[in-house]
Protein backbone atom coordinates (compact mmCIF):
# COMPACT_ATOMS: atom_id res chain seq x y z
CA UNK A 1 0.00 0.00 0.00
CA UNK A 2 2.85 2.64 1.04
CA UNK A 3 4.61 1.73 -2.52
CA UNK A 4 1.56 2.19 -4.14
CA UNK A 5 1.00 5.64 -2.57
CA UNK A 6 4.39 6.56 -3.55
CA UNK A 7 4.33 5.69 -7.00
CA UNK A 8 1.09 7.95 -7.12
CA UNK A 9 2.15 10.97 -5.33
CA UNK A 10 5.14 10.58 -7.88
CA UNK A 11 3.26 10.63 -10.88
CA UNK A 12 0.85 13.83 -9.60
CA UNK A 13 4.35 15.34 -8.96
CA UNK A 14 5.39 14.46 -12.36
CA UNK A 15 2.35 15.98 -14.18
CA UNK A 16 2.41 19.07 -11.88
CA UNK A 17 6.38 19.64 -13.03
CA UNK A 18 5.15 19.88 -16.47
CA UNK A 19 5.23 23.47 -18.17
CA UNK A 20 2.29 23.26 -19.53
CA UNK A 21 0.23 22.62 -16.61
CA UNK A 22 1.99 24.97 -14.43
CA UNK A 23 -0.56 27.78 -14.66
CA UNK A 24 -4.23 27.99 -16.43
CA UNK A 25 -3.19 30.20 -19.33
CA UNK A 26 -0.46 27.39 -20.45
CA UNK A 27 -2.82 24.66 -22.05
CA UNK A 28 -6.19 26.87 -22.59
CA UNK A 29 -4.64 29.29 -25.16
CA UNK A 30 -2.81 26.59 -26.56
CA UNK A 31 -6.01 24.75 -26.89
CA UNK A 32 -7.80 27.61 -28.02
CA UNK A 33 -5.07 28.65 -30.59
CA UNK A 34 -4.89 25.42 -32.32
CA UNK A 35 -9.24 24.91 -32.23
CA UNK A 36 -9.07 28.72 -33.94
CA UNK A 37 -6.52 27.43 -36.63
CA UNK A 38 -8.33 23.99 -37.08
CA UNK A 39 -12.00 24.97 -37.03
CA UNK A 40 -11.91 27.98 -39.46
CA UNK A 41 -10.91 25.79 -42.44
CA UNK A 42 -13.73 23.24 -41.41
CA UNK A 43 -16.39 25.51 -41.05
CA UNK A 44 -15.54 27.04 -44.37
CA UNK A 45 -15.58 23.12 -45.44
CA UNK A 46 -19.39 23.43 -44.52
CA UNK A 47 -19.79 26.55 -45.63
CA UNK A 48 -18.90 25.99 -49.51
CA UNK A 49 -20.75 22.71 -49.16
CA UNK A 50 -17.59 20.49 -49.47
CA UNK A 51 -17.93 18.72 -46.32
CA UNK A 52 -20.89 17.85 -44.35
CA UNK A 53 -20.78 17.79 -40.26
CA UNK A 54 -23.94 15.58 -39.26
CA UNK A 55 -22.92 14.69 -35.78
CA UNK A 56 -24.86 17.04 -32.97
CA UNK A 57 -23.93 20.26 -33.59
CA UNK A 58 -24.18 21.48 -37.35
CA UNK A 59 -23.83 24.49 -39.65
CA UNK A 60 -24.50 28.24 -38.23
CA UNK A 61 -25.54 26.36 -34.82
CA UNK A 62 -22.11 24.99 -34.61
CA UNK A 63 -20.20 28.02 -35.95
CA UNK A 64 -21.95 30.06 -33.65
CA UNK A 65 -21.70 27.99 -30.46
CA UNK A 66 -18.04 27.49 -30.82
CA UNK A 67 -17.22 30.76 -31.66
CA UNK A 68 -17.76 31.52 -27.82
CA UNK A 69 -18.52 28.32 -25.73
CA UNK A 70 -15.11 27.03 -27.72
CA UNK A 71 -12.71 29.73 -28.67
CA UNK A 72 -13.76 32.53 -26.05
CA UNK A 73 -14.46 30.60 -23.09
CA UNK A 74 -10.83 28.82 -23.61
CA UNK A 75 -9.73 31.87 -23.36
CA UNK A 76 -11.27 33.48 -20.63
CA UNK A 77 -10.70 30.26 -18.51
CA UNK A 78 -6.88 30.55 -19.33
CA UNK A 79 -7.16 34.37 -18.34
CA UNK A 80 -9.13 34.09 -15.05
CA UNK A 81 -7.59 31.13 -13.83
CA UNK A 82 -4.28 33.07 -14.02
CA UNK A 83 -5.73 35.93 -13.52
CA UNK A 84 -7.18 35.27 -9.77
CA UNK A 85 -4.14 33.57 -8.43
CA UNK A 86 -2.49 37.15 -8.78
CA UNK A 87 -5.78 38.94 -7.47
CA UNK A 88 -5.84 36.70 -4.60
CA UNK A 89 -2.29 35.46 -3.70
CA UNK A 90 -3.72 31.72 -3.34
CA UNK A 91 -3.11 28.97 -5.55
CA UNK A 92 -5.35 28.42 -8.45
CA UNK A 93 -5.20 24.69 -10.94
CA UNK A 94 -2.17 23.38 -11.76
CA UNK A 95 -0.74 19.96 -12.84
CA UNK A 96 -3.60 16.87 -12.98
CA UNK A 97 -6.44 18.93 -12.07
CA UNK A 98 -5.87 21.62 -14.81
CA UNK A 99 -5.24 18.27 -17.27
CA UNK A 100 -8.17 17.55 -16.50
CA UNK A 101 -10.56 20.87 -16.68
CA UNK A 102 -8.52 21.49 -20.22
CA UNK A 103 -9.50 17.53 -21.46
CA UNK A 104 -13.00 18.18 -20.42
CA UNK A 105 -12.96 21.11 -22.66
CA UNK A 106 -11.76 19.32 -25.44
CA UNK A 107 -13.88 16.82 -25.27
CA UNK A 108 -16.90 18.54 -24.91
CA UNK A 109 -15.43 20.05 -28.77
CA UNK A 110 -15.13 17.01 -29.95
CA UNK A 111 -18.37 15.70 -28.97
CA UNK A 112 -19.99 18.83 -30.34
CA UNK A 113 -18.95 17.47 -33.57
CA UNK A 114 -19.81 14.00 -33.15
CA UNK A 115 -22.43 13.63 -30.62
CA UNK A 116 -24.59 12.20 -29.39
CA UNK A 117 -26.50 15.16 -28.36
CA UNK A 118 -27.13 14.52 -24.65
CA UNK A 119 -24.08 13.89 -23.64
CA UNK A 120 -22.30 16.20 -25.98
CA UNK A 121 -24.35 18.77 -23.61
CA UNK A 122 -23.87 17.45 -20.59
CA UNK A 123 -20.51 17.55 -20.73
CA UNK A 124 -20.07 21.26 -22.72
CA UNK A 125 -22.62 22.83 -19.93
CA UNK A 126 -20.50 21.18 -17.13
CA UNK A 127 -17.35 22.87 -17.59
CA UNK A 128 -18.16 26.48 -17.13
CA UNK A 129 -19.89 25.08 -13.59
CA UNK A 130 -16.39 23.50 -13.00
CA UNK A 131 -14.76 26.85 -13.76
CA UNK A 132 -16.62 29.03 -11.57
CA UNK A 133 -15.93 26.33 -8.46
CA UNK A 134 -11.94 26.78 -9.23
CA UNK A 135 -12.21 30.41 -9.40
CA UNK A 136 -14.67 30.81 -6.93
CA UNK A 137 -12.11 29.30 -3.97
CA UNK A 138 -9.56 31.15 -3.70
CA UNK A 139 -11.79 34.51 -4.73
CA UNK A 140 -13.96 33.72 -1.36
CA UNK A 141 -11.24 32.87 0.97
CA UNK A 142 -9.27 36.05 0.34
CA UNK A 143 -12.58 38.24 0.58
CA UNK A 144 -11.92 38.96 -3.09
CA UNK A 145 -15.01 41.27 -3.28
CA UNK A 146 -13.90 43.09 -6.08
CA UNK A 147 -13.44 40.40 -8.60
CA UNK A 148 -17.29 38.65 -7.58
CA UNK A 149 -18.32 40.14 -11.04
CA UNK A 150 -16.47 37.75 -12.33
CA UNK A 151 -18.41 34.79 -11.01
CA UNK A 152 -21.70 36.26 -11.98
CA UNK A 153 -19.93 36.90 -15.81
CA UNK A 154 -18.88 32.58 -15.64
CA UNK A 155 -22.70 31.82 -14.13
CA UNK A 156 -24.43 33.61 -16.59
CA UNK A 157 -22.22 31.92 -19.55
CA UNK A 158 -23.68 28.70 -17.57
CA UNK A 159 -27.03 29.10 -17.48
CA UNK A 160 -27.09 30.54 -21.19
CA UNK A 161 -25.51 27.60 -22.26
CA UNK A 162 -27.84 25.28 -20.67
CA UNK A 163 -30.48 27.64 -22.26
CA UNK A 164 -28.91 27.00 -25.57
CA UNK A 165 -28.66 22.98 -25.57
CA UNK A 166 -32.00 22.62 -24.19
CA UNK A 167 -33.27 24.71 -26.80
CA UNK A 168 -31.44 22.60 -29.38
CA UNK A 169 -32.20 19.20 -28.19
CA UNK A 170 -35.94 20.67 -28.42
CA UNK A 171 -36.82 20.49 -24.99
CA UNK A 172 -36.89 24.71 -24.92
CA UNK A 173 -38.05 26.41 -28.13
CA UNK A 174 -35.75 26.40 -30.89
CA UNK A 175 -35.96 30.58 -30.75
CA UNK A 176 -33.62 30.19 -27.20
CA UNK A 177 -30.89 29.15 -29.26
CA UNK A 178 -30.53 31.80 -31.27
CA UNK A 179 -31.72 34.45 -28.50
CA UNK A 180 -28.96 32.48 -26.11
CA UNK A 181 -26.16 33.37 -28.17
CA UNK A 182 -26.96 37.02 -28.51
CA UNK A 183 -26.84 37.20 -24.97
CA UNK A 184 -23.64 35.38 -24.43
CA UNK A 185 -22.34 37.88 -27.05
CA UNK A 186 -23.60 40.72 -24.74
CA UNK A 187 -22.04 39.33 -21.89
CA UNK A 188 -18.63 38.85 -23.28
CA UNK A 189 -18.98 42.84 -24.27
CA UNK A 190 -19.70 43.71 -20.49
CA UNK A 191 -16.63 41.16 -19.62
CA UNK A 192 -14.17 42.69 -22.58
CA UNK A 193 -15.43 46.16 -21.22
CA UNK A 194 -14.49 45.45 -17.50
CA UNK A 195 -11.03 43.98 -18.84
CA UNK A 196 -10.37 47.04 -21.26
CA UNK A 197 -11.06 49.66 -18.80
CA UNK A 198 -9.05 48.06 -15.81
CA UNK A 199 -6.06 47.15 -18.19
CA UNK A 200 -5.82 49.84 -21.44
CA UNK A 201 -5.19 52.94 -19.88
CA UNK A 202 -3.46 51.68 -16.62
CA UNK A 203 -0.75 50.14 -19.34
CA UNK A 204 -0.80 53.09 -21.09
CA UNK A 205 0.08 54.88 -17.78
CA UNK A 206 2.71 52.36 -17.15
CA UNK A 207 4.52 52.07 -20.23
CA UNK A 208 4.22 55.47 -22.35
CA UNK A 209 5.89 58.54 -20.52
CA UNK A 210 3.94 61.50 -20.56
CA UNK A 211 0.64 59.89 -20.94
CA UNK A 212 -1.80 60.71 -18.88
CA UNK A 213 -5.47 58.65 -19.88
CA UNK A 214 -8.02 59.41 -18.08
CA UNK A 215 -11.41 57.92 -17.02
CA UNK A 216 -14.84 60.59 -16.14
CA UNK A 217 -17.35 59.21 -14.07
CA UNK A 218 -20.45 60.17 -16.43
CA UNK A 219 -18.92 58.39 -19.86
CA UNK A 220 -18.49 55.10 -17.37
CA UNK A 221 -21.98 55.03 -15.99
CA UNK A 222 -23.18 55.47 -19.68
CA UNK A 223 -20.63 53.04 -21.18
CA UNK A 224 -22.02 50.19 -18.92
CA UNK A 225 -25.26 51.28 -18.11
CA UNK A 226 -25.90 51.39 -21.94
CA UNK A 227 -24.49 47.66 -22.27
CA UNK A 228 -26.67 46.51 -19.47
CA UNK A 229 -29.79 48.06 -21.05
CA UNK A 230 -29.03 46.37 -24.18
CA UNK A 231 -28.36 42.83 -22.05
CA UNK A 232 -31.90 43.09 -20.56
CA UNK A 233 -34.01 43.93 -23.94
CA UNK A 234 -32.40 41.51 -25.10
CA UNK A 235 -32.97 38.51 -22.94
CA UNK A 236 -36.75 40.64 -22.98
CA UNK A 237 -36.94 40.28 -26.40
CA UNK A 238 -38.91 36.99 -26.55
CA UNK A 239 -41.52 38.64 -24.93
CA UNK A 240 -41.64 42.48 -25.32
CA UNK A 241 -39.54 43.35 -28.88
CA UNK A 242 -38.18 46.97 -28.30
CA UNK A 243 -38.77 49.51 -32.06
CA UNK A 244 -36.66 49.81 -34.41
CA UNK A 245 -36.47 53.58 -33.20
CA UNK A 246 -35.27 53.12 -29.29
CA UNK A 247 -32.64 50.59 -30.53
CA UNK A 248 -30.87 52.83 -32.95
CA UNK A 249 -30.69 55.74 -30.04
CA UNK A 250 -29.75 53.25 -27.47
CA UNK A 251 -27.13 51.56 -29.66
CA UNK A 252 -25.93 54.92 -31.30
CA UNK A 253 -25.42 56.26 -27.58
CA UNK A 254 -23.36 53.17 -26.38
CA UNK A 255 -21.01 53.63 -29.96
CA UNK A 256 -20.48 56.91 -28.71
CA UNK A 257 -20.07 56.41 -25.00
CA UNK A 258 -17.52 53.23 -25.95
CA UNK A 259 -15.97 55.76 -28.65
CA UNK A 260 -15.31 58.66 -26.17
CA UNK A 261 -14.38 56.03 -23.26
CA UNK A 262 -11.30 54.95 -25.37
CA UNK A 263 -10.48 58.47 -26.62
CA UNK A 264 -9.84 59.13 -23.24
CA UNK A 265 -7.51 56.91 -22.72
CA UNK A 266 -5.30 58.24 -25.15
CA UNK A 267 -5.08 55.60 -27.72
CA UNK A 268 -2.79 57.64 -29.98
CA UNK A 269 -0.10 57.56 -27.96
CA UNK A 270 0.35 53.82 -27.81
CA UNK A 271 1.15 53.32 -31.29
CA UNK A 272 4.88 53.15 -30.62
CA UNK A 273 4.44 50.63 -28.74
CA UNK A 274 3.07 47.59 -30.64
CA UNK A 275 2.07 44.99 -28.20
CA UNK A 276 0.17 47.63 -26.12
CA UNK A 277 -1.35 49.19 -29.12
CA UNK A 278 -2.90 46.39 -30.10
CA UNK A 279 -5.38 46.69 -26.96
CA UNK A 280 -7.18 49.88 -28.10
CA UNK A 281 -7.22 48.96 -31.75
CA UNK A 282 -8.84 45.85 -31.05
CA UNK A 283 -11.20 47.59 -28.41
CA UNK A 284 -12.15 49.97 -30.71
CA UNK A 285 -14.63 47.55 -32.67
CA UNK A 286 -16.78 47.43 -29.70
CA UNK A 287 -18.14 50.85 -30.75
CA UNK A 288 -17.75 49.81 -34.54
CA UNK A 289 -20.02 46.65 -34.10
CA UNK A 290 -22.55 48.70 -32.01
CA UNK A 291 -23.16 51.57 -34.30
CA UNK A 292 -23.15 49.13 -36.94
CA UNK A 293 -26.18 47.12 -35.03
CA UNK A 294 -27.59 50.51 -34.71
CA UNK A 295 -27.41 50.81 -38.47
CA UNK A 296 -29.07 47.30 -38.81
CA UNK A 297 -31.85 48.53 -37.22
CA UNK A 298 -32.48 51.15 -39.90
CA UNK A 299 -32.20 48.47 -42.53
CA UNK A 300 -28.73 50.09 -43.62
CA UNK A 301 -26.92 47.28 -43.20
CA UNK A 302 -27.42 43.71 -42.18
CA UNK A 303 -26.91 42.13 -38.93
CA UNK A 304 -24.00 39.85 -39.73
CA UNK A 305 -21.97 43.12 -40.13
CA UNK A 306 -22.49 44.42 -36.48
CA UNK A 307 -22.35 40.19 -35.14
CA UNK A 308 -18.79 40.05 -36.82
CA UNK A 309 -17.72 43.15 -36.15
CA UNK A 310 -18.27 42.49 -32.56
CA UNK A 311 -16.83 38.65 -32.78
CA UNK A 312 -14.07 39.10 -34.80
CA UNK A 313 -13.28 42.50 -34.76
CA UNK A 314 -13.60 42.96 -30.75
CA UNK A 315 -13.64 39.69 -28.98
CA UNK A 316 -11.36 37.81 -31.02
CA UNK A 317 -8.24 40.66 -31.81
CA UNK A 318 -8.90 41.60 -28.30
CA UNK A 319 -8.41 38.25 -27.07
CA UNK A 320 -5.41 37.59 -29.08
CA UNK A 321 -3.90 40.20 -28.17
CA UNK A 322 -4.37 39.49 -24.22
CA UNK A 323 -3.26 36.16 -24.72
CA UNK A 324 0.22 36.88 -26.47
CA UNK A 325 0.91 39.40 -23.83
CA UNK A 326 -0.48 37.78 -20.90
CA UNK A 327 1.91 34.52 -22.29
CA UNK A 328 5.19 36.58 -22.42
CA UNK A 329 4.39 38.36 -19.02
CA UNK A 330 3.70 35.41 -17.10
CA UNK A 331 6.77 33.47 -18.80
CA UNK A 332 8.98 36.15 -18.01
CA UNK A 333 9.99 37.61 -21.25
CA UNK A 334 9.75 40.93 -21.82
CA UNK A 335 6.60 42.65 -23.34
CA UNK A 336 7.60 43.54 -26.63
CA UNK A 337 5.94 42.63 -30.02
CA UNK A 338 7.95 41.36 -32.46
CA UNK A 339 7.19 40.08 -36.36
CA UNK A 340 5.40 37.40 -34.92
CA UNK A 341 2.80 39.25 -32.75
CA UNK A 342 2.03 41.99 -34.91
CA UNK A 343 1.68 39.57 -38.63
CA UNK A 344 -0.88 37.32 -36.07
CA UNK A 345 -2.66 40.41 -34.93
CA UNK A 346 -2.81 42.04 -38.36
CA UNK A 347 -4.08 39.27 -40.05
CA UNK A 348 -7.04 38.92 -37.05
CA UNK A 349 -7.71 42.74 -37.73
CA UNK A 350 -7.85 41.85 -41.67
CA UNK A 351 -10.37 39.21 -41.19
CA UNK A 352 -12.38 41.20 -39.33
CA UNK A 353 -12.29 44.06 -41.98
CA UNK A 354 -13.25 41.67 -44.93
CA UNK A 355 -15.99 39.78 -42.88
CA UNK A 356 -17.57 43.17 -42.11
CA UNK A 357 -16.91 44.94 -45.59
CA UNK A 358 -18.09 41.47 -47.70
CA UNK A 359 -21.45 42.06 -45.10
CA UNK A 360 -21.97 45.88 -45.97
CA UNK A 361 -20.57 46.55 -49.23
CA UNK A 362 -23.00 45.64 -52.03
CA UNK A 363 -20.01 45.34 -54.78
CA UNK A 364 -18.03 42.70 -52.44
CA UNK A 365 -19.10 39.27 -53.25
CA UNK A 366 -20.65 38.03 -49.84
CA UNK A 367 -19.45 34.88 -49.89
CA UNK A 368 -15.70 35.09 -50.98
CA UNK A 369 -15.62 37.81 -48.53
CA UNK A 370 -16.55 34.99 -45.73
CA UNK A 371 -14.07 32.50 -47.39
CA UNK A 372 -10.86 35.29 -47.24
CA UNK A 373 -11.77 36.14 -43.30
CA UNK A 374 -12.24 32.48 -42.52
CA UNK A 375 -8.70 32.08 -44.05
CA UNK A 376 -7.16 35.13 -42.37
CA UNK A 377 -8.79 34.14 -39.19
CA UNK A 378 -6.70 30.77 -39.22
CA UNK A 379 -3.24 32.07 -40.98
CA UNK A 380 -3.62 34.94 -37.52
CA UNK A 381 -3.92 31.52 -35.17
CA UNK A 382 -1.48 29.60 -36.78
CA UNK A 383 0.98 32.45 -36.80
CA UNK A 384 0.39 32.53 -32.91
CA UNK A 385 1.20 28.97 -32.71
CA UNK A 386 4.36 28.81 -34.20
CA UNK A 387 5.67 31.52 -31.94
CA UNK A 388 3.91 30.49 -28.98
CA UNK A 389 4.01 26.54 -28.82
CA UNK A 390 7.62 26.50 -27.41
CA UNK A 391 7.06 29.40 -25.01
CA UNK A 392 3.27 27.81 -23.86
CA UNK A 393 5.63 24.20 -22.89
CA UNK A 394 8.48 25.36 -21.62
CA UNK A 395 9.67 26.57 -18.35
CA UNK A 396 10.05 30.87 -17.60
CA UNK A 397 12.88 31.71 -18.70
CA UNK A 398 13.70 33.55 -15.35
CA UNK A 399 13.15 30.15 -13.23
CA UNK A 400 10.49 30.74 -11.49
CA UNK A 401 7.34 28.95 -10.99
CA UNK A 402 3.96 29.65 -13.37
């Protein structure tokens, strides 16, 4: 019995010594790097009707799901678990454990492809749940207070996603699925907007000398008390449908509270420094997307512009950027953006650009426009991976744990 518990606290002490489970970031970008690479060429597969998916998830339903509950949720489990071991000084996943919250993720993508259905959802809607619980730990034993928000950001992302499955496997009404995403799209814009305004300027502070950003109480309250509006009529929309009219005034005040938010943070005076710059650029699509929602709701344009916009543009440059930083900060290189970094980022702005242009410009042809940002979407990814593999596996350079 005593060799037996030897031989296992040696092999937990052998998966806990490996890089890549030393912290949460390590194997959830790298997971969500390579799905982003791999699944962009497959859905355009489906999309040009040269491969068929016919396991649970399929088409837009798939695209759309993965989009966050794969690619963004990776990422913000990477982020947070990192994120609150520095917010809290206590320990957060490492070694087995984090093996095993990352395979669950994985599988629950592979079983999105291949069902069956069922368990395909029980095991997708079970890892957010899992999430929260690691988070939520060390958050309530330090008296964390200020970072609760960030529980109630994972438990909504829960119950939407339990929203959206049930509504899929036809137990809710197949307009939840749909209305579901929308709403885990607004969420991730209150998240990215918490993240942006805590992070952007106080970088800017940090880094640039001379800068001064600054925040005003007023353009805050409207910046989130617009996207919390917009959040409720939106999970009210099954039942009481806003007009056209109040959604183009609500929407064109929350392009221009976003807009003036990041003006004042002096955006301009990043751009010498690449890796930081990055940040605003890529937050500067949340105002894009939301005048451009506003503009769907005069008929100008269609909503697919203001969706990608807001996807692409926003979440996914946004998150890109955070994760290349956030990888050679916490492996202690220093934070500088070289070829590398700024090709992967470009090419994520690019797609962005096309998806949204092919989506409002009537000359563009629609769908060669999708096809080019699919493609730039996974060159941006697999750009990413080739610089970031070897620093996601290995030990900090410096020697020290993480």
């Amino acid at each position: 019995m005593t060799s037996l518990t030897r031989s296992s606290d040696q092999a937990q002490a052998g998966v806990a010594g490996w890089p890549l489970l030393a912290l949460g970031f390590r194997p959830l970008y790298l997971l969500a790097a390579l799905f982003s690479a791999a699944a962009l060429p497959l859905w355009l597969a489906v999309y040009t009707a040269t491969f068929r998916l016919d396991g649970y998830l399929i088409g837009v339903a798939w695209h759309s799901h993965e989009m966050l509950y794969g690619f963004a949720v990776a990422v913000i489990a990477g982020s947070l678990l990192t994120a609150v071991r520095n917010w809290t000084g206590l320990p957060t996943l490492t070694g087995a454990m984090l093996g095993t919250l990352a395979g669950f993720w994985l599988l629950a993508r592979a079983l999105a492809v291949t069902g069956p259905g069922p368990v395909a959802a029980v095991v997708d809607v079970l890892f957010l749940p899992a999430l929260g619980l690691a988070i939520a730990l060390p958050i309530l034993r330090s008296r964390n207070t200020r970072n609760l928000k960030m529980l109630g950001v994972v438990a909504a992302l829960a119950i939407l996603n339990v929203v959206y499955h049930l509504s899929y496997l036809d137990v809710l009404s197949h307009d939840w699925a749909p209305a579901s995403i929308r709403l885990a799209l607004d969420l991730v814009t209150v998240l990215m907007a918490i993240v942006g305004g805590r992070v952007i300027p106080a970088f800017t502070a940090n880094a640039i000398a001379g800068a001064s950003p600054r925040r005003s109480g007023a353009v805050e309250f409207l910046s989130f008390g617009t996207l919390v509006v917009i959040l409720v009529a939106d999970a009210a929309a099954p039942w009481f449908a806003l007009p056209s009219s109040v959604w183009i005034v609500l929407l064109a005040v929350a392009a221009m509270a976003h807009g003036v938010r990041l003006a004042l943070w002096q955006p301009i005076r990043t751009y010498g420094n690449a890796l930081l710059a990055m940040l605003p650029m890529a937050y500067a699509w949340i105002p894009v997307a939301l005048a451009l929602r506003a503009l769907s709701h005069a008929a100008v344009v269609p909503t697919a512009a203001a969706t990608h916009a807001l996807a692409i543009g926003a979440m996914g440059s946004l998150m890109l950027a955070m994760m290349m930083r956030s990888a050679l900060g916490h492996t202690g290189r220093p934070l500088v953006a070289g070829y590398s970094e700024c090709i992967a980022f470009s090419l994520a702005q690019l797609a962005a650009a096309a998806r949204v242009l092919g989506a409002t410009v009537p000359e563009l042809p629609y769908r060669e426009s999708a096809i080019v940002a699919g493609t730039l979407w996974s060159l941006a990814f697999v750009v990413f991976l080739i610089r970031y593999w070897p620093i996601l596996t290995r030990p900090r350079v410096d020697g020290r744990p993480g």
